[in-house]
Protein backbone atom coordinates (compact mmCIF):
# COMPACT_ATOMS: atom_id res chain seq x y z
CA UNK A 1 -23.10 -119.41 -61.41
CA UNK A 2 -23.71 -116.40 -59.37
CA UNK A 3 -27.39 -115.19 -58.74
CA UNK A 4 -28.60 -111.97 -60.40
CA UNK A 5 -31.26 -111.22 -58.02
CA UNK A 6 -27.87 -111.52 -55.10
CA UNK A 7 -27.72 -107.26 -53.52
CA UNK A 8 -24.52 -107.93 -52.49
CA UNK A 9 -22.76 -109.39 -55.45
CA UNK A 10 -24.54 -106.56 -57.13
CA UNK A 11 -24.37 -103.30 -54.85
CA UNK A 12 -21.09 -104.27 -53.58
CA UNK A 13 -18.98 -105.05 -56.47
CA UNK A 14 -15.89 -103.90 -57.19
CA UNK A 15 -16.64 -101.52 -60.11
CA UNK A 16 -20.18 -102.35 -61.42
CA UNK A 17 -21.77 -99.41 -60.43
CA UNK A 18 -19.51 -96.76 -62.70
CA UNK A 19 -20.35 -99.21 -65.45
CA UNK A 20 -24.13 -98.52 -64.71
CA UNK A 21 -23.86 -94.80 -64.03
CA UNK A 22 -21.41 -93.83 -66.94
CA UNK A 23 -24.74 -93.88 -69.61
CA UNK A 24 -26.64 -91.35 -68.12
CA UNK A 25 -24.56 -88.60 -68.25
CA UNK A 26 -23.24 -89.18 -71.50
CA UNK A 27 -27.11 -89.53 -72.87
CA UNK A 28 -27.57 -86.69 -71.04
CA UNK A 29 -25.05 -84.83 -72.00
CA UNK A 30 -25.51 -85.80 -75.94
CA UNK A 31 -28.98 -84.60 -75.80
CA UNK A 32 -28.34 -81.30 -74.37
CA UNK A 33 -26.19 -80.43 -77.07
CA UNK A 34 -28.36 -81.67 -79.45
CA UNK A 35 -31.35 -79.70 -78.46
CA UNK A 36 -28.87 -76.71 -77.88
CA UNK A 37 -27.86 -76.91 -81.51
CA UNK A 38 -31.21 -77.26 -82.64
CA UNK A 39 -32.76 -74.21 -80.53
CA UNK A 40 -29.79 -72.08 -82.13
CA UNK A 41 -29.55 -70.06 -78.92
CA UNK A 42 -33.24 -68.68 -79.37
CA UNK A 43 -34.41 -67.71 -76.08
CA UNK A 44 -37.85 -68.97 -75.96
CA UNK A 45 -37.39 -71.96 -77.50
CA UNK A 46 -38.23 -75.34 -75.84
CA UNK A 47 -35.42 -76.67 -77.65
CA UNK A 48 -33.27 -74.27 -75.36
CA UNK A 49 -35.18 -75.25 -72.02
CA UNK A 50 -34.82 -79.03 -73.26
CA UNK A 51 -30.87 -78.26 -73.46
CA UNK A 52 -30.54 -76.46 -70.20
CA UNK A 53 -32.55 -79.16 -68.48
CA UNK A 54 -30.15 -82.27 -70.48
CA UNK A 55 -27.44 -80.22 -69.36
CA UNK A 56 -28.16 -79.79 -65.76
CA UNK A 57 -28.92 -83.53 -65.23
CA UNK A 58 -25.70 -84.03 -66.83
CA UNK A 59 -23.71 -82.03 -64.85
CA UNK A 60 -25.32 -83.38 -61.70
CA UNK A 61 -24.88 -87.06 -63.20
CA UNK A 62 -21.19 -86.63 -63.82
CA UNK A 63 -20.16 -86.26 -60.27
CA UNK A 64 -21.07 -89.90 -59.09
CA UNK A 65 -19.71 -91.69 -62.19
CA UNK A 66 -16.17 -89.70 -61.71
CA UNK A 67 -16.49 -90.92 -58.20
CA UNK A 68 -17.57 -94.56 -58.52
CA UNK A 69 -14.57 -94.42 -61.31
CA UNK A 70 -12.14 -93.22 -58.60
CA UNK A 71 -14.15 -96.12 -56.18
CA UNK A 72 -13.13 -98.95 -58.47
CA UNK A 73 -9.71 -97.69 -59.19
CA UNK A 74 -9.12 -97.50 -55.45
CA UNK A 75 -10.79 -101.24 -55.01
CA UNK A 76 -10.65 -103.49 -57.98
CA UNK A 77 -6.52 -102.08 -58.29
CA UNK A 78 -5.85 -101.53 -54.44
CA UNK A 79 -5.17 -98.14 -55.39
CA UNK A 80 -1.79 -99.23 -57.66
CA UNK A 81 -0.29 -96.39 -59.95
CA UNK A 82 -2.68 -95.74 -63.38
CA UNK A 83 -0.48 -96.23 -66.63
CA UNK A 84 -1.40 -96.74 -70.00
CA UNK A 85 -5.18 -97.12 -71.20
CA UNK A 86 -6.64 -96.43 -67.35
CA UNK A 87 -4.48 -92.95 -66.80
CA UNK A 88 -5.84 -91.93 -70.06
CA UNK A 89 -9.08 -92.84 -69.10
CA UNK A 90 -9.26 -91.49 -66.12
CA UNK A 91 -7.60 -87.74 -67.40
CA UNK A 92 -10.09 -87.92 -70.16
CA UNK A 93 -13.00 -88.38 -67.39
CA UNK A 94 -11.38 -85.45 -65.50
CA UNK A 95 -11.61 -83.47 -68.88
CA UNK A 96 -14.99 -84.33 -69.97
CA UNK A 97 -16.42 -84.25 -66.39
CA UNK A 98 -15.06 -80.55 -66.93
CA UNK A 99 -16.29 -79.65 -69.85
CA UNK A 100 -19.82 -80.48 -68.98
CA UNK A 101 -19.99 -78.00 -66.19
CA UNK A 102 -18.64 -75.82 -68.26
CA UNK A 103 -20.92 -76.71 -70.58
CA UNK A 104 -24.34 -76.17 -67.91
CA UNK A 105 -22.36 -72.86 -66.65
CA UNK A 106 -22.71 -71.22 -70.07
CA UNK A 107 -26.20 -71.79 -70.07
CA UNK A 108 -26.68 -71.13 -66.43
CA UNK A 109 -25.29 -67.68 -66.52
CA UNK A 110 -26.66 -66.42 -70.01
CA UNK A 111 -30.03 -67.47 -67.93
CA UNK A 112 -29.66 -65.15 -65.08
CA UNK A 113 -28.58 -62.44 -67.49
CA UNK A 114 -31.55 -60.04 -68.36
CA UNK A 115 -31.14 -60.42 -71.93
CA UNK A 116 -30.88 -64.48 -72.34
CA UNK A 117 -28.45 -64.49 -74.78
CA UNK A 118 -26.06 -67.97 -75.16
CA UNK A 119 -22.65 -67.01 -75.79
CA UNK A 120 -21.28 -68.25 -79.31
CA UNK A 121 -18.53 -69.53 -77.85
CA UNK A 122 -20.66 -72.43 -75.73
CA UNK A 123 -20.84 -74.37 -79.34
CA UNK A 124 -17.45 -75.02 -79.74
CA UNK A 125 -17.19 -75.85 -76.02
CA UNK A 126 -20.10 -78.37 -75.85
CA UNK A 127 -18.81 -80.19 -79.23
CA UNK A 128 -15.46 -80.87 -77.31
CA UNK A 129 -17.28 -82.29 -74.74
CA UNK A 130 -18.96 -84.64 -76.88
CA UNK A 131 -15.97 -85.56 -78.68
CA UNK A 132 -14.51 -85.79 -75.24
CA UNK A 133 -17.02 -88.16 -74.12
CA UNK A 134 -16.34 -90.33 -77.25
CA UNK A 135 -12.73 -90.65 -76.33
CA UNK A 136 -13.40 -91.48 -72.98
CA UNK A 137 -16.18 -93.76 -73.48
CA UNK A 138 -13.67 -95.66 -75.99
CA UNK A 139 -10.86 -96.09 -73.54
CA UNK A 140 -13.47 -97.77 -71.06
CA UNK A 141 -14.81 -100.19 -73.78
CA UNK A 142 -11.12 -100.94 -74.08
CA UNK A 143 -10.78 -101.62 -70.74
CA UNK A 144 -13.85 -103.41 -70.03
CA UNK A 145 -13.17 -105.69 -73.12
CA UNK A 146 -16.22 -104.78 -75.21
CA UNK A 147 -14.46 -103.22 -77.80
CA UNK A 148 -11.81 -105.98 -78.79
């Protein structure tokens, strides 16, 4: 039985961290759009600062889970050719890791605007993400066995 307090067996394996770092943007992310739908673009609303804030964690949290993804594609299968439930996985990650900078750009720009407004097109946007994220969070239970 292998120690759980062992660094090594836990820093160093082969794709435990992207298991780890996948929740946080996808909580993040989730949130965001929740509190954007709730502020209903209102421009002093601290539903609308909670968004931006879920969103820009989000965006920032993405970037290492695509990479550790990449990381333990590159280690656990030596780099081998992606087929089936992993190249779907990974082109939905691509996808939704898109879509939440999009996402955080929308509200980033309407922000340095004078007038504050959020675009009504950012709703549709930020619901693809989320169903995005649902599709890609799927294919990885698939693949890490917890949804069979």
């Amino acid at each position: 039985m292998a120690n759980p307090f062992d660094l090594h067996s836990v820093l160093l394996a082969k794709h435990a961290q992207h298991v780890v770092l996948v929740h946080f943007p996808i909580a993040l992310f989730m949130a965001g759009v929740a509190f954007d739908l709730l502020s209903r673009g209102k421009r002093c609303s601290p539903l609308a600062s909670a968004a931006y804030l879920n969103l820009t964690c989000a965006a920032v949290a993405v970037i290492p889970t695509f990479v550790t993804g990449v990381l333990a594609w590159q280690f656990a299968l030596e780099g081998k050719t992606l087929k089936g439930l992993l190249l779907m996985h990974l082109l939905a990650g691509w996808c939704t890791m898109l879509l939440v900078w999009i996402s955080w750009w929308t509200h980033w720009r309407a922000r340095k605007s004078q007038s504050f407004t959020l675009p009504a097109y950012r709703v549709p946007i930020e619901l693809l993400g989320a169903g995005a994220i649902a599709l890609t969070a799927h294919l990885g239970g698939f693949l890490t066995g917890v949804n069979l």
